[in-house]
N, C-alpha and C. Protein backbone atom coordinates (compact mmCIF):
# COMPACT_ATOMS: atom_id res chain seq x y z
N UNK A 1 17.44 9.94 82.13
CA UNK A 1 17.05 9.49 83.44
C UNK A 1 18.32 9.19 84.23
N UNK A 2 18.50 9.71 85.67
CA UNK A 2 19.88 9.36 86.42
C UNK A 2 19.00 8.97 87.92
N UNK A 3 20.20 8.87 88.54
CA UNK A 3 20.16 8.61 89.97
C UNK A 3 20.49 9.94 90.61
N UNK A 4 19.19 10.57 91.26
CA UNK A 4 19.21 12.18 91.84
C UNK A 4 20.20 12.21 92.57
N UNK A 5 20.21 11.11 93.92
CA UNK A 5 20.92 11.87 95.09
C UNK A 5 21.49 10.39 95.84
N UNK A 6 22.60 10.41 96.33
CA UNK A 6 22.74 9.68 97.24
C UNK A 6 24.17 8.59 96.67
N UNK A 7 24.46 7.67 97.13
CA UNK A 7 25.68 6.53 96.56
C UNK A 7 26.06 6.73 95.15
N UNK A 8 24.95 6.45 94.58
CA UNK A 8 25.20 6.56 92.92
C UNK A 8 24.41 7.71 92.26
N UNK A 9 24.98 8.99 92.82
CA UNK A 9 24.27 9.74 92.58
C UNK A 9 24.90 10.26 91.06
N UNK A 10 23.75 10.55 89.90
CA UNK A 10 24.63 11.51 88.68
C UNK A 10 24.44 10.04 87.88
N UNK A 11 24.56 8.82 88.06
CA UNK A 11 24.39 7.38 86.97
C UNK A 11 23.49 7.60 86.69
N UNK A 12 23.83 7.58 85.57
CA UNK A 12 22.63 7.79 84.20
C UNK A 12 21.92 6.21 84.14
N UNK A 13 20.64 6.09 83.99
CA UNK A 13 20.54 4.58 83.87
C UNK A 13 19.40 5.06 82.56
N UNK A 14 19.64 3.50 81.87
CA UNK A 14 18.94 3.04 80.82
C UNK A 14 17.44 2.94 80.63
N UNK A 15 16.71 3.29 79.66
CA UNK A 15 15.74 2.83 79.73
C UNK A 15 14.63 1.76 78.95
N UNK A 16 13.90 1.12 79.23
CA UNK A 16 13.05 -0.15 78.26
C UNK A 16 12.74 0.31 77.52
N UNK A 17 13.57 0.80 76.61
CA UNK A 17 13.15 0.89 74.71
C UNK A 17 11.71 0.10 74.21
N UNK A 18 11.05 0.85 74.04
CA UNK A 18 10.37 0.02 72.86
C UNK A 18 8.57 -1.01 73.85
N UNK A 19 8.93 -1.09 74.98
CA UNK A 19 8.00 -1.31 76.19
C UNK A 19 6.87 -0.12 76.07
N UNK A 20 5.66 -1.28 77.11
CA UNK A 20 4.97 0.18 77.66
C UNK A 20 4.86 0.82 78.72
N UNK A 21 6.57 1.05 78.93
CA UNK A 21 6.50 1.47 80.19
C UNK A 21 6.73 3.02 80.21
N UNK A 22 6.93 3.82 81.53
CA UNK A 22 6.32 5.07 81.37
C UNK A 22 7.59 5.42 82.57
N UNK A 23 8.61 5.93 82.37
CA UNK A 23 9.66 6.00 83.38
C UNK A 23 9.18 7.13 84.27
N UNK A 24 9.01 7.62 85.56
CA UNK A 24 8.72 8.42 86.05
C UNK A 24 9.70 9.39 86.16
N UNK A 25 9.61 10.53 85.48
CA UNK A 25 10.57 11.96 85.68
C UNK A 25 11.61 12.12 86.84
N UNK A 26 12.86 12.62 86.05
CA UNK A 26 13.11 12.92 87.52
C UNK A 26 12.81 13.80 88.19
N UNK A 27 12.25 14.34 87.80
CA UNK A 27 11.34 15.85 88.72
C UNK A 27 10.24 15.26 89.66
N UNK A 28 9.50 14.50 89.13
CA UNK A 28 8.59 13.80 90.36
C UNK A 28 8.99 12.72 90.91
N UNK A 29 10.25 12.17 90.98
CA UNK A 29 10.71 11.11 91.22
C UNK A 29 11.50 11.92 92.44
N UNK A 30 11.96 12.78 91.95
CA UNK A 30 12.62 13.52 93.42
C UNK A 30 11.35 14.14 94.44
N UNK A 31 10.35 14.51 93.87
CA UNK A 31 9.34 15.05 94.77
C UNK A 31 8.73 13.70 95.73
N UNK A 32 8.73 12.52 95.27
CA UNK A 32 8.47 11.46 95.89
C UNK A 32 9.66 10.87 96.88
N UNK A 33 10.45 11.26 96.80
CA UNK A 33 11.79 10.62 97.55
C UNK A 33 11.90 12.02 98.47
N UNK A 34 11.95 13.38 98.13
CA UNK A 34 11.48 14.11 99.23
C UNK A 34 10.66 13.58 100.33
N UNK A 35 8.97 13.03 100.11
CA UNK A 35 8.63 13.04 100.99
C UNK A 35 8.25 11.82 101.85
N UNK A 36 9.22 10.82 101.19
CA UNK A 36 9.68 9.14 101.74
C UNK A 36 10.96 9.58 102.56
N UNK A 37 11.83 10.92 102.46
CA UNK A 37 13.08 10.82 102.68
C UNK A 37 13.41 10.26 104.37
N UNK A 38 12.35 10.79 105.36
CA UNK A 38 12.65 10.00 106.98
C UNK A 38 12.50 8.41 106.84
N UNK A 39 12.24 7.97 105.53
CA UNK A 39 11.16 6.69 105.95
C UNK A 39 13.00 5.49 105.07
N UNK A 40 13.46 6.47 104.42
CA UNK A 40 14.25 5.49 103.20
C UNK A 40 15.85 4.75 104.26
N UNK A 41 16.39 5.64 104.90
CA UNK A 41 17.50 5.05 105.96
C UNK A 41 17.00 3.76 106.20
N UNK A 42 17.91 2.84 105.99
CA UNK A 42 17.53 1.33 106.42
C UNK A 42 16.36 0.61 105.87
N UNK A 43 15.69 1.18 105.48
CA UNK A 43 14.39 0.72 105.07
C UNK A 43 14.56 -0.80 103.47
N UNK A 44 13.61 -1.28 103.52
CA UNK A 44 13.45 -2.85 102.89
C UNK A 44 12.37 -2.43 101.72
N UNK A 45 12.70 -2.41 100.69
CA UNK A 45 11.66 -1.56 99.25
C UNK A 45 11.55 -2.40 98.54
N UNK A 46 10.44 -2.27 98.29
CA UNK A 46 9.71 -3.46 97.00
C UNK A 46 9.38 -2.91 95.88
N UNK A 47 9.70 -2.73 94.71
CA UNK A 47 9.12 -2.03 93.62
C UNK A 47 8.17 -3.41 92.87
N UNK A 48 6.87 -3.36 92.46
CA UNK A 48 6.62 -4.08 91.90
C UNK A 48 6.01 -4.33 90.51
N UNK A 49 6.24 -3.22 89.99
CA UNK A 49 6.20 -3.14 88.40
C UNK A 49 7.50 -2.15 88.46
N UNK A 50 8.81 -2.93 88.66
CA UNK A 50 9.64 -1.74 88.34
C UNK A 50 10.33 -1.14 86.74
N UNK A 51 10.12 -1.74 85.69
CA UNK A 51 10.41 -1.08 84.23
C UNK A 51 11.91 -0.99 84.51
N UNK A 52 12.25 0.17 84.90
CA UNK A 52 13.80 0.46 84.49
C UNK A 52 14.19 -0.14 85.86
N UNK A 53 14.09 0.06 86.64
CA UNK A 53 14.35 -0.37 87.94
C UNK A 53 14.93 0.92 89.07
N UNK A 54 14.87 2.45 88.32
CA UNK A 54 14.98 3.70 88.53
C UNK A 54 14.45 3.98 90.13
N UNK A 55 13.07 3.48 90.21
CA UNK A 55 12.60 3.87 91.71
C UNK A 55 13.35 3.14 92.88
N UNK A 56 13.23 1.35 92.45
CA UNK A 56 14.29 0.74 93.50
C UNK A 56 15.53 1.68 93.90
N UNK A 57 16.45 1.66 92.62
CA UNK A 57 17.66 1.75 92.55
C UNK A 57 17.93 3.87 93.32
N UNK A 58 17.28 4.18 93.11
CA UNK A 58 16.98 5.74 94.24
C UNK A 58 17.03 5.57 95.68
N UNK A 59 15.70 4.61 95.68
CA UNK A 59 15.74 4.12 97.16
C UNK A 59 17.20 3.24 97.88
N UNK A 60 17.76 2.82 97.03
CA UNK A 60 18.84 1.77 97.49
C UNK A 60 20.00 3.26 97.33
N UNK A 61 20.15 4.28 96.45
CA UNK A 61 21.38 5.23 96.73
C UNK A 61 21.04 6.20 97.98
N UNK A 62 19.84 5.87 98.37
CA UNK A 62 19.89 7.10 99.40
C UNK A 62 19.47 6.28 100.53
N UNK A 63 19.94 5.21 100.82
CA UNK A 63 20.08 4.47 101.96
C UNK A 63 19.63 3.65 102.13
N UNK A 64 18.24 2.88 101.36
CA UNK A 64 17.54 1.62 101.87
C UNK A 64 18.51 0.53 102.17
N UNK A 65 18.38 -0.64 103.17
CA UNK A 65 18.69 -1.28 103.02
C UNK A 65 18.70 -2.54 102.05
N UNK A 66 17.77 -2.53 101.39
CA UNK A 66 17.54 -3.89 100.75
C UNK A 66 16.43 -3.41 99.59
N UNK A 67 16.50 -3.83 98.10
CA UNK A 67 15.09 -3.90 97.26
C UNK A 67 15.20 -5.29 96.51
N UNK A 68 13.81 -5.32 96.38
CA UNK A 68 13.20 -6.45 95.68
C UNK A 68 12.55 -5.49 94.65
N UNK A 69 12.63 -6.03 93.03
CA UNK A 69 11.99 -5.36 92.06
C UNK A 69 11.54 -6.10 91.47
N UNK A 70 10.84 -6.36 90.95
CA UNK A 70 9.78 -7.03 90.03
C UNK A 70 9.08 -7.09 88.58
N UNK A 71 9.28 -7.54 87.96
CA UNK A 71 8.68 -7.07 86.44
C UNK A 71 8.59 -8.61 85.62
N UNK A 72 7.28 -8.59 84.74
CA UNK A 72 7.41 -9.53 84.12
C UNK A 72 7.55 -9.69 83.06
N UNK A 73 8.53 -8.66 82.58
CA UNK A 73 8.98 -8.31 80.70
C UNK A 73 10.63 -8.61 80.93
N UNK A 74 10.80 -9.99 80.38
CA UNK A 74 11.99 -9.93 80.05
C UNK A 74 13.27 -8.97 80.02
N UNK A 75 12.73 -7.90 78.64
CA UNK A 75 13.75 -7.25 78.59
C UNK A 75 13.76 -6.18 79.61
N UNK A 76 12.68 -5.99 80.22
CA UNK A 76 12.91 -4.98 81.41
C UNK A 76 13.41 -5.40 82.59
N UNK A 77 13.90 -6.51 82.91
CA UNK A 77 14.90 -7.20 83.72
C UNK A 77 16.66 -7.02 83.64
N UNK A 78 16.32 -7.08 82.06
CA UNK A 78 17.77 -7.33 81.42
C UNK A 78 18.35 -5.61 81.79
N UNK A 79 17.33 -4.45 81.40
CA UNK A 79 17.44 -3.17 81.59
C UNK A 79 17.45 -3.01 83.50
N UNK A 80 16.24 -3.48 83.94
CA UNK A 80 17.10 -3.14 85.33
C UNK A 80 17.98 -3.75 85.72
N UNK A 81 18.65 -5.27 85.32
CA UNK A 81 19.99 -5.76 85.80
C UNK A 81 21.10 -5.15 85.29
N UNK A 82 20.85 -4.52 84.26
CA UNK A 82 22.44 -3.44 83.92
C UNK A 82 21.90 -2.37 84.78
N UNK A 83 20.74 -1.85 85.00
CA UNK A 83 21.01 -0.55 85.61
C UNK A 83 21.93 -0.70 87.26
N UNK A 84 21.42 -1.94 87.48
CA UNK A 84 21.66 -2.17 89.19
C UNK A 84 23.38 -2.45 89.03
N UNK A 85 23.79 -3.07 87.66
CA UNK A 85 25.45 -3.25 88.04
C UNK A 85 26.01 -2.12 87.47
N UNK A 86 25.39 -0.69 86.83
CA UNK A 86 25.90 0.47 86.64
C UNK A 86 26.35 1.29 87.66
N UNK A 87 25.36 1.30 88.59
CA UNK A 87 24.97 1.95 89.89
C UNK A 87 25.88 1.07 90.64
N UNK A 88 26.78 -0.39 90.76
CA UNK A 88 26.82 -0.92 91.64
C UNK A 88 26.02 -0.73 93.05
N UNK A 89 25.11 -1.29 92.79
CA UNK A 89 24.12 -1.74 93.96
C UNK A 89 23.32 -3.36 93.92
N UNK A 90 23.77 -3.95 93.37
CA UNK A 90 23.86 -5.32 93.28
C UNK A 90 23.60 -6.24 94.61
N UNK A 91 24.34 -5.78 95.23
CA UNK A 91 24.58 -6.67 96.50
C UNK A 91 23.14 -6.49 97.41
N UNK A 92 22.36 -5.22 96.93
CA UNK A 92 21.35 -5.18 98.05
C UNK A 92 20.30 -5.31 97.37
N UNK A 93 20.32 -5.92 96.48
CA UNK A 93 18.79 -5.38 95.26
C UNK A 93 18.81 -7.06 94.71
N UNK A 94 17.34 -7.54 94.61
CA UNK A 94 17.10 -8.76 94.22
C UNK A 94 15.96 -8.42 93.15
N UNK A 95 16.11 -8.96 91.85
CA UNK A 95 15.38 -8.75 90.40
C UNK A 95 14.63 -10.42 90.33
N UNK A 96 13.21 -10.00 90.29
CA UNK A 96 12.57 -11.27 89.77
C UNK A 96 11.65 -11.21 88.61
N UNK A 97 11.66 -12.34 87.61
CA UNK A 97 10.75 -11.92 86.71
C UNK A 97 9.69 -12.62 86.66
N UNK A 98 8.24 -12.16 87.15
CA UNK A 98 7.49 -12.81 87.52
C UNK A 98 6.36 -11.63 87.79
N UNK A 99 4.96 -11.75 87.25
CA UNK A 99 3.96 -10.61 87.54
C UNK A 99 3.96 -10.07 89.20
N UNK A 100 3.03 -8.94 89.19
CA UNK A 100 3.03 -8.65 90.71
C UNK A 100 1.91 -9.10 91.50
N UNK A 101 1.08 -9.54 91.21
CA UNK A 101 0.17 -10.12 91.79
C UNK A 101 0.66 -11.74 92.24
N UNK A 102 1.24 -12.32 91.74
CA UNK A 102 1.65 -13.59 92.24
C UNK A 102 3.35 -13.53 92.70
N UNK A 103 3.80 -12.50 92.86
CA UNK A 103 5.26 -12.16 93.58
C UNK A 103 5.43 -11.93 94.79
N UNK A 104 3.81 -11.63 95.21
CA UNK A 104 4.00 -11.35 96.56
C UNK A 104 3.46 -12.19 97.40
N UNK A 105 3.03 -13.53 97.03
CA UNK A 105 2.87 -14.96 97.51
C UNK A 105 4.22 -15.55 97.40
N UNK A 106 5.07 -15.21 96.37
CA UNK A 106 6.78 -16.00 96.68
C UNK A 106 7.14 -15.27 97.22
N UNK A 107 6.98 -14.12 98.04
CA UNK A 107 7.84 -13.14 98.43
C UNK A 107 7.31 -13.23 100.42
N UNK A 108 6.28 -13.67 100.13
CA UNK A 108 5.24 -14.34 101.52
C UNK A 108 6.44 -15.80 102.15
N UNK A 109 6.21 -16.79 100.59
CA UNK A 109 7.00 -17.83 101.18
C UNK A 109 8.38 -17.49 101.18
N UNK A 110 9.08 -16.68 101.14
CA UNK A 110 10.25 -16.69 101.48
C UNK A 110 10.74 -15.66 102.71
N UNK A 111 9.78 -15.18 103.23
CA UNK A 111 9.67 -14.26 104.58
C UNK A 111 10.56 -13.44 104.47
N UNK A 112 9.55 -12.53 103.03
CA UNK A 112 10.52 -11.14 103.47
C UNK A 112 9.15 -10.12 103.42
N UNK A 113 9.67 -9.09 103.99
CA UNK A 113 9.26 -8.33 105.08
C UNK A 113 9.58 -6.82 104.19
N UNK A 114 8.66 -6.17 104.05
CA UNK A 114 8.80 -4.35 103.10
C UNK A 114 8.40 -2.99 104.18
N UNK A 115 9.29 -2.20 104.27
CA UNK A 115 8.87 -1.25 104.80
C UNK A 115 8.17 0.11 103.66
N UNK A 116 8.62 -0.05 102.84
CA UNK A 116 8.06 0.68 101.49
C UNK A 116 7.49 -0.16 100.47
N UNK A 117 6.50 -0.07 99.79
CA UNK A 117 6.40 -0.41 98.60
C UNK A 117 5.96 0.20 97.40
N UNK A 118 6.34 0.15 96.40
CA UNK A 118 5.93 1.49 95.20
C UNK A 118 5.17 0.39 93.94
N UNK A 119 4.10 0.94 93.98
CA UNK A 119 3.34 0.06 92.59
C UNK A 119 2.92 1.34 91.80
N UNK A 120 3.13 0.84 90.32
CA UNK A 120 3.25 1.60 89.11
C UNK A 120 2.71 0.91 88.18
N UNK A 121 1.97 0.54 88.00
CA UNK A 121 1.65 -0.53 86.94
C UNK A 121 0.42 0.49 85.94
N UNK A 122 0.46 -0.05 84.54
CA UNK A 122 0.43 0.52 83.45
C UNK A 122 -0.96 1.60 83.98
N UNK A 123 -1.32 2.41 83.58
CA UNK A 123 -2.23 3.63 84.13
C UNK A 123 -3.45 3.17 83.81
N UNK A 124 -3.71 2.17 82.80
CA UNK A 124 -4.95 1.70 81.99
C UNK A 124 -5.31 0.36 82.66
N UNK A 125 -4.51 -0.08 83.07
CA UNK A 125 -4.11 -1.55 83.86
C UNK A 125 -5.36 -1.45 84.99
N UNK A 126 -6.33 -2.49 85.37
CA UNK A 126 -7.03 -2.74 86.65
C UNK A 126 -6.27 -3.55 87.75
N UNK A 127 -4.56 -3.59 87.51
CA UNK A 127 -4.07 -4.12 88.54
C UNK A 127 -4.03 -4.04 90.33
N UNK A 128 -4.04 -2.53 89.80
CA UNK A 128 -4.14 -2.08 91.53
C UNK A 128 -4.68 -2.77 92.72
N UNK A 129 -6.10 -3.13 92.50
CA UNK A 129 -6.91 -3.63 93.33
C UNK A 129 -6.53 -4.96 94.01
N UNK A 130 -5.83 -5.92 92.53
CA UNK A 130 -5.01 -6.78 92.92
C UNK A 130 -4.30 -7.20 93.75
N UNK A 131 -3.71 -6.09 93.47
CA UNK A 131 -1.98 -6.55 94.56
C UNK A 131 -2.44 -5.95 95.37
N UNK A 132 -2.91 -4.44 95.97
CA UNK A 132 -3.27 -4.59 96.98
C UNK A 132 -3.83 -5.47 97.97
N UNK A 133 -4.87 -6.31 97.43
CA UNK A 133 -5.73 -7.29 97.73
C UNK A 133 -4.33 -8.37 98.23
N UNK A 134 -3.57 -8.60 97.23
CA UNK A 134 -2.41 -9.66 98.29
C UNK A 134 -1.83 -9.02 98.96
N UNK A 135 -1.10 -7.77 99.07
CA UNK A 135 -0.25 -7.37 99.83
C UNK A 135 -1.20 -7.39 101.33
N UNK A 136 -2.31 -7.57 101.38
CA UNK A 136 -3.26 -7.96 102.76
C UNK A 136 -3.54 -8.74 103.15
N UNK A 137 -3.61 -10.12 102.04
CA UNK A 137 -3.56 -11.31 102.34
C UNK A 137 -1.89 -12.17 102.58
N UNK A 138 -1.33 -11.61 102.09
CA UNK A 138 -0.14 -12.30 102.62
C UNK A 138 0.76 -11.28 103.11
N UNK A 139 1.48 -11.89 104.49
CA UNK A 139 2.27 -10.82 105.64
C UNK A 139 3.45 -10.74 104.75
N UNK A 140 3.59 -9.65 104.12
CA UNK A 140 4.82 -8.90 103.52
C UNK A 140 5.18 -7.82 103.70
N UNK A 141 4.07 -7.18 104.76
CA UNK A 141 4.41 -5.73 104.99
C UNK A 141 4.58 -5.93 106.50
N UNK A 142 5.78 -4.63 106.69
CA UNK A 142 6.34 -4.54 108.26
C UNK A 142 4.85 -4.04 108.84
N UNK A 143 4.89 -3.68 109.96
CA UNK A 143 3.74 -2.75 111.40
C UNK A 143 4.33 -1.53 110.61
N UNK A 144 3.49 -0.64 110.08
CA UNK A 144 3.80 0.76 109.79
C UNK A 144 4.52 0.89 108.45
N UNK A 145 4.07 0.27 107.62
CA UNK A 145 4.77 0.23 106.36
C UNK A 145 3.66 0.69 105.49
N UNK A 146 4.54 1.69 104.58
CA UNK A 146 4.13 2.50 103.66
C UNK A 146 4.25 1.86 102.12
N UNK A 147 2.63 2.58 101.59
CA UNK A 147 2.32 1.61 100.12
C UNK A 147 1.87 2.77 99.17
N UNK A 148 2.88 3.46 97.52
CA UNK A 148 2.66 4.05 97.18
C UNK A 148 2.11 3.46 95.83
N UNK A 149 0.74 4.49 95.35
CA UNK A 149 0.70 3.88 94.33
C UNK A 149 0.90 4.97 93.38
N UNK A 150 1.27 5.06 92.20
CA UNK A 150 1.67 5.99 90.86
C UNK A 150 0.46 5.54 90.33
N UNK A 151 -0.11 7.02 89.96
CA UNK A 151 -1.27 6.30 88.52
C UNK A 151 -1.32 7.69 87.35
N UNK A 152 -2.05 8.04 86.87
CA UNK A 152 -3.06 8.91 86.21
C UNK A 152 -3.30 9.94 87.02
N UNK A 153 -3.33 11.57 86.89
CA UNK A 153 -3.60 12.41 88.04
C UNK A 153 -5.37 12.26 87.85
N UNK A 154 -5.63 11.70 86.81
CA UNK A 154 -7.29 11.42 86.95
C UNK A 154 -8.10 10.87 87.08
N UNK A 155 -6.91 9.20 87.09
CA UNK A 155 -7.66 8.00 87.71
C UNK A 155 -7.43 8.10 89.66
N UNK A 156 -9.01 7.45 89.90
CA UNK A 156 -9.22 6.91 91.35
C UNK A 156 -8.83 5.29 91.29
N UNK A 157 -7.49 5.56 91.95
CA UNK A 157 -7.27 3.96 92.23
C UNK A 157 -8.58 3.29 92.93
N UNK A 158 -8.71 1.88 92.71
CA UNK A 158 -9.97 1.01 93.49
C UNK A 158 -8.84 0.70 94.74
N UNK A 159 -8.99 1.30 95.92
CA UNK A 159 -8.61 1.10 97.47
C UNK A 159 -9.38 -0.37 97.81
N UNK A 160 -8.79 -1.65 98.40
CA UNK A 160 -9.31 -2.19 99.15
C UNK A 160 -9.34 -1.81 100.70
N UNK A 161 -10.16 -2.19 101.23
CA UNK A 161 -10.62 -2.12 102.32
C UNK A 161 -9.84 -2.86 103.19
N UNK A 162 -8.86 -2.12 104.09
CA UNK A 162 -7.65 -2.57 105.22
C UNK A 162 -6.61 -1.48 104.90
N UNK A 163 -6.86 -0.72 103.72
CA UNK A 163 -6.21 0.60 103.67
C UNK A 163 -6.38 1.91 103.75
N UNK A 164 -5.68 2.91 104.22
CA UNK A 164 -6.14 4.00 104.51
C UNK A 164 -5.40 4.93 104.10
N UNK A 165 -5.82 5.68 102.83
CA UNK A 165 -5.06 6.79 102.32
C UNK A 165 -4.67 7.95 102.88
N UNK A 166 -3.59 8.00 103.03
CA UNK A 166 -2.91 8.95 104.54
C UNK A 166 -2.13 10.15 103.78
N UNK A 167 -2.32 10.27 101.98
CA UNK A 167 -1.78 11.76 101.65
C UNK A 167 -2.45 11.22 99.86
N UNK A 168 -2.25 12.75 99.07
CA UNK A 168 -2.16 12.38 97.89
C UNK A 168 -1.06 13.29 97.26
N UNK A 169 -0.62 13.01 96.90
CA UNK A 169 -0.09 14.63 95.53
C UNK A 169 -0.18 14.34 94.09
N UNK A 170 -0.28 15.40 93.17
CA UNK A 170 -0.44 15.32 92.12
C UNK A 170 0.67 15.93 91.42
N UNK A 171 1.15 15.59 90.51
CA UNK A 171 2.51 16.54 89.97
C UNK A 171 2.34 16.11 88.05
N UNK A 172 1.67 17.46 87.66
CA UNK A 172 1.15 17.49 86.03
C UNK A 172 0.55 15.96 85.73
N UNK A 173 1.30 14.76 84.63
CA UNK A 173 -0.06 13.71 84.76
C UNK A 173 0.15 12.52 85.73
N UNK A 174 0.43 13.43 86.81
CA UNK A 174 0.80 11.71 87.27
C UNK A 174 0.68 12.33 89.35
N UNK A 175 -0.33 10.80 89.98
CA UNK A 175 -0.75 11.35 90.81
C UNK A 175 -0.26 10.14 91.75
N UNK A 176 0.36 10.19 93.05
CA UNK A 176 0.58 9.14 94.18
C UNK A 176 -0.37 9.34 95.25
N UNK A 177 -0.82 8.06 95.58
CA UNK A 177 -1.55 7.90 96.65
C UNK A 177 -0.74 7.11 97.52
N UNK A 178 -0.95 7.77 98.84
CA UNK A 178 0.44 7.13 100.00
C UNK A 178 -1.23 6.28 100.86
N UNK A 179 -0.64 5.03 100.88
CA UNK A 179 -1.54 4.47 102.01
C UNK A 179 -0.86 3.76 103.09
N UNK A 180 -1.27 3.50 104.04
CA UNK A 180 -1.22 2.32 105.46
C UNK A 180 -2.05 1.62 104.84
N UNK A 181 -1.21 0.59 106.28
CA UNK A 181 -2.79 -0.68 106.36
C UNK A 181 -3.39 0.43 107.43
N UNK A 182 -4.66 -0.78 107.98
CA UNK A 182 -5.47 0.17 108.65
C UNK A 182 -5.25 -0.31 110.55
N UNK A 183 -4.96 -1.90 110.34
CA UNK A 183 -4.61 -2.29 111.72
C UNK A 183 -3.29 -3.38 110.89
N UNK A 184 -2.69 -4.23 112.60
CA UNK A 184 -2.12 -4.90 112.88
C UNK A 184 -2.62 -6.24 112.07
N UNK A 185 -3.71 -6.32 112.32
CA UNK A 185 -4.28 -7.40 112.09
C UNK A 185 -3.94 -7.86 110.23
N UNK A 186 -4.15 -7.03 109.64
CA UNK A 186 -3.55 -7.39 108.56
C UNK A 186 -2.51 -7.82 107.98
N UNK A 187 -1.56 -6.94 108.94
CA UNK A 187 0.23 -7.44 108.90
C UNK A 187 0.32 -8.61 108.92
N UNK A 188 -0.58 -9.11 110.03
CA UNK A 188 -0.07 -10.39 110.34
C UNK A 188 -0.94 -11.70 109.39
N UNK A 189 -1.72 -10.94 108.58
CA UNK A 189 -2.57 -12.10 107.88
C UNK A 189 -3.76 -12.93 108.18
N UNK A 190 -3.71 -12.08 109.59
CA UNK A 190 -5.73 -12.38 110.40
C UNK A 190 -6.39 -11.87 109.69
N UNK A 191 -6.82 -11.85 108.61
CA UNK A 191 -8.34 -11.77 107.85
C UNK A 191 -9.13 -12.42 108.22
């Protein structure tokens, strides 16, 4: 697994030995950063099951300004904090260890703000519904901010209602659903 394109492009980064995590290829990892590529310049990325910390750390070599990554396995912290000081990208990337469903209530109280967000969480996992469900209840997403989810090319994520699936692709087992919110009103936490 490396870093495709961009600052730290060619760094090989590590991966969570022994976890159940599921590193996403770099073959579909580039097909996904293809078609984020207008959206990644400057942009504020949240990974929130990030494992290796591979998706942040892409988004941060090919220009984001800022990631927040998330994971609540120890050693997959320890693995994305070497990956982030391999890559030197440190300075723009903040690692918390803490689930994703309750990260984005500390991430509420500390007023930060995502123009991307990428959720990956285990394929068997009923998390989805979850965090979506906060990422609507608490204002963490910019006006026009994009929410990808990675699953199963054969699971139907459970969509809450304030989102609107605006693409899909499928690439062999593994399928992204790109959503919006659906209004303003959510951004701002008027439910």
């Amino acid at each position: 697994m490396r870093v495709i394109t961009g600052s730290a492009k060619g760094c090989k980064l590590i991966c969570t030995e022994g976890l159940k995590t599921r590193p996403t290829s770099d073959r579909v990892k580039e097909a996904l950063f293809n078609i984020l590529a207008p959206n990644i310049e400057g942009a504020c990325f949240l990974d929130l099951f990030g494992g290796s910390g591979a998706i942040a750390i892409e988004a941060l070599s090919r220009g984001a300004e800022y990631a927040v990554i998330i994971d609540k396995d120890d050693r997959a912290v320890k693995v994305i904090n070497t990956n982030i000081d391999k890559t030197r990208l440190g300075a723009k990337a903040k690692v918390y260890r803490t689930d994703a469903v309750s990260a984005i209530a500390r991430l509420h109280a500390n007023g930060e703000l995502f123009d991307i967000v990428f959720l990956d969480p285990p394929y068997e996992s009923e998390l989805v519904s979850a965090v979506l469900d906060n990422l609507l209840k608490y204002s963490v997403l910019k006006s026009g901010a994009v929410v990808i989810v990675e699953t199963g090319a054969k699971k139907e994520p459970d969509i809450p209602q304030g989102f609107s699936v605006v693409d899909m692709r499928k690439y062999g087992n593994t399928k992204f659903v790109f959503l919006e919110v659906l209004n303003d009103r959510y951004i701002s936490g008027q439910l």
